[in-house]
Protein backbone atom coordinates (compact mmCIF):
# COMPACT_ATOMS: atom_id res chain seq x y z
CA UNK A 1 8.03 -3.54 -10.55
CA UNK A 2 6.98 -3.97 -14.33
CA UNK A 3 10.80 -6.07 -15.08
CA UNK A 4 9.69 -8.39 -11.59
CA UNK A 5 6.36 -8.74 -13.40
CA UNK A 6 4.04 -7.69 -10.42
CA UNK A 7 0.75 -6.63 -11.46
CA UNK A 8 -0.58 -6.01 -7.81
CA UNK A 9 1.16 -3.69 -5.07
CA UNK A 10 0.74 -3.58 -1.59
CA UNK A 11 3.15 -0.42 -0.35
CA UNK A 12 2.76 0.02 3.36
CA UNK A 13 4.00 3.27 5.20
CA UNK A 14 3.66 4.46 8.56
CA UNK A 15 2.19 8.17 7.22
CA UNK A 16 -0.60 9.22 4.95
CA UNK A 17 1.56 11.88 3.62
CA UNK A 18 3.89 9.29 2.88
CA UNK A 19 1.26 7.36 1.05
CA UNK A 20 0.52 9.80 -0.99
CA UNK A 21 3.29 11.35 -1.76
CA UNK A 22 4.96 7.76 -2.68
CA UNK A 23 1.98 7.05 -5.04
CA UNK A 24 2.89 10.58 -6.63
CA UNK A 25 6.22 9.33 -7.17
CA UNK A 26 4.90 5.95 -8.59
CA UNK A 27 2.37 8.13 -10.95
CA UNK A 28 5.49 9.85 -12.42
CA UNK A 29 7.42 6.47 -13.53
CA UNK A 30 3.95 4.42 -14.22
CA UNK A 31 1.74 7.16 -15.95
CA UNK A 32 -1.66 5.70 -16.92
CA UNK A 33 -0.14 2.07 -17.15
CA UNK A 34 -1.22 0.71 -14.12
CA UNK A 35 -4.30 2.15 -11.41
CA UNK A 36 -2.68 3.28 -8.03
CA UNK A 37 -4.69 4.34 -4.88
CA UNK A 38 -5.23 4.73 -1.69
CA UNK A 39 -6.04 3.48 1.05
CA UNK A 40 -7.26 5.02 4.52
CA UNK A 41 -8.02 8.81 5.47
CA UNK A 42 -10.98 9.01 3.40
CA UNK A 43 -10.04 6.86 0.80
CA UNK A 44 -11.10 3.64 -0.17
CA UNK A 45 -9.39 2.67 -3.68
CA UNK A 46 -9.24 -1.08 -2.68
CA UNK A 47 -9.26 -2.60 -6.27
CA UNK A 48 -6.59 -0.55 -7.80
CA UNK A 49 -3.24 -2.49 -8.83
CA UNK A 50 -0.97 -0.53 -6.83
CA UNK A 51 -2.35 0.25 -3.75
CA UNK A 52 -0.56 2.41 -1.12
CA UNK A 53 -1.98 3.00 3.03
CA UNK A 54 -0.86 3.03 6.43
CA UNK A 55 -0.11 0.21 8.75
CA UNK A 56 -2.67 1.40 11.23
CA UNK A 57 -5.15 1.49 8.82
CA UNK A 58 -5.00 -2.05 7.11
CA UNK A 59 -4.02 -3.18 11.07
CA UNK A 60 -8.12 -2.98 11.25
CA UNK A 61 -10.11 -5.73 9.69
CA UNK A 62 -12.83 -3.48 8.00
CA UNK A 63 -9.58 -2.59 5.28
CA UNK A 64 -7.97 -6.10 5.63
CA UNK A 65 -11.05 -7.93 5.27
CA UNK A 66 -11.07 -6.37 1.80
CA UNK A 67 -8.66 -8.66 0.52
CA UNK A 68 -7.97 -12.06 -0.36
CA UNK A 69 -4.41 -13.67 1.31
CA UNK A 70 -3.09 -13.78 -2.37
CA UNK A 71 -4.44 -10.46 -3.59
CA UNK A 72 -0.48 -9.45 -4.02
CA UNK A 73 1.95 -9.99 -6.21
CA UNK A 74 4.15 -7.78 -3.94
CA UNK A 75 4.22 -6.14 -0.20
CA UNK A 76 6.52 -3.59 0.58
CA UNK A 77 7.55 -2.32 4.09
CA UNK A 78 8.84 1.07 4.37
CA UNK A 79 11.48 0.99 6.88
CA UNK A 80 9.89 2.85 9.36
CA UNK A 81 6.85 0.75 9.38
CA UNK A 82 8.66 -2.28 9.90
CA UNK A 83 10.06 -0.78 13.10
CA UNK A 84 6.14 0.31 14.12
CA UNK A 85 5.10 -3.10 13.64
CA UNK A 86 7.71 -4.72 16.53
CA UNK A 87 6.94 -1.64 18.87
CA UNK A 88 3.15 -2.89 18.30
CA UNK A 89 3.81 -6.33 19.16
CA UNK A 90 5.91 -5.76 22.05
């Protein structure tokens, strides 16, 4: 992410335990350099740069509302959530 030169994160998951265990994983590499959070299940860390929730939870517009169209640099899909979305929609 830091070579691409994206200063804000979207990382979407199907799990919360995937949330946070992905932002541990982003912690590691990152350290202090950038502010991760979460979003969802209690947490509300909305104006951190890398910012990691659930599918369901920014599906609702109380957590979507929260953000501008252009608030990021980058969105990534985990696999799994991609496949949740097109069951939803079906």
């Amino acid at each position: 992410m830091r070579e691409l030169g994206f200063k804000r994160l979207l990382f979407l998951v199907h799990r919360g335990q995937l949330a946070r265990q992905t932002k541990k994983s982003y912690e590691k590499i990152f350290d202090k350099s950038v502010s991760m959070g979460l979003v969802g299940a209690g947490y509300s860390d909305y104006d951190r740069d890398y910012v990691f929730a659930t599918v369901q939870t920014l599906n609702r517009d109380e957590h979507l509302q929260k953000y501008e169209p252009d608030a990021f640099d980058c969105i990534i899909l985990d696999e799994y959530a991609i496949i949740g979305l097109s069951q939803e929609a079906a």
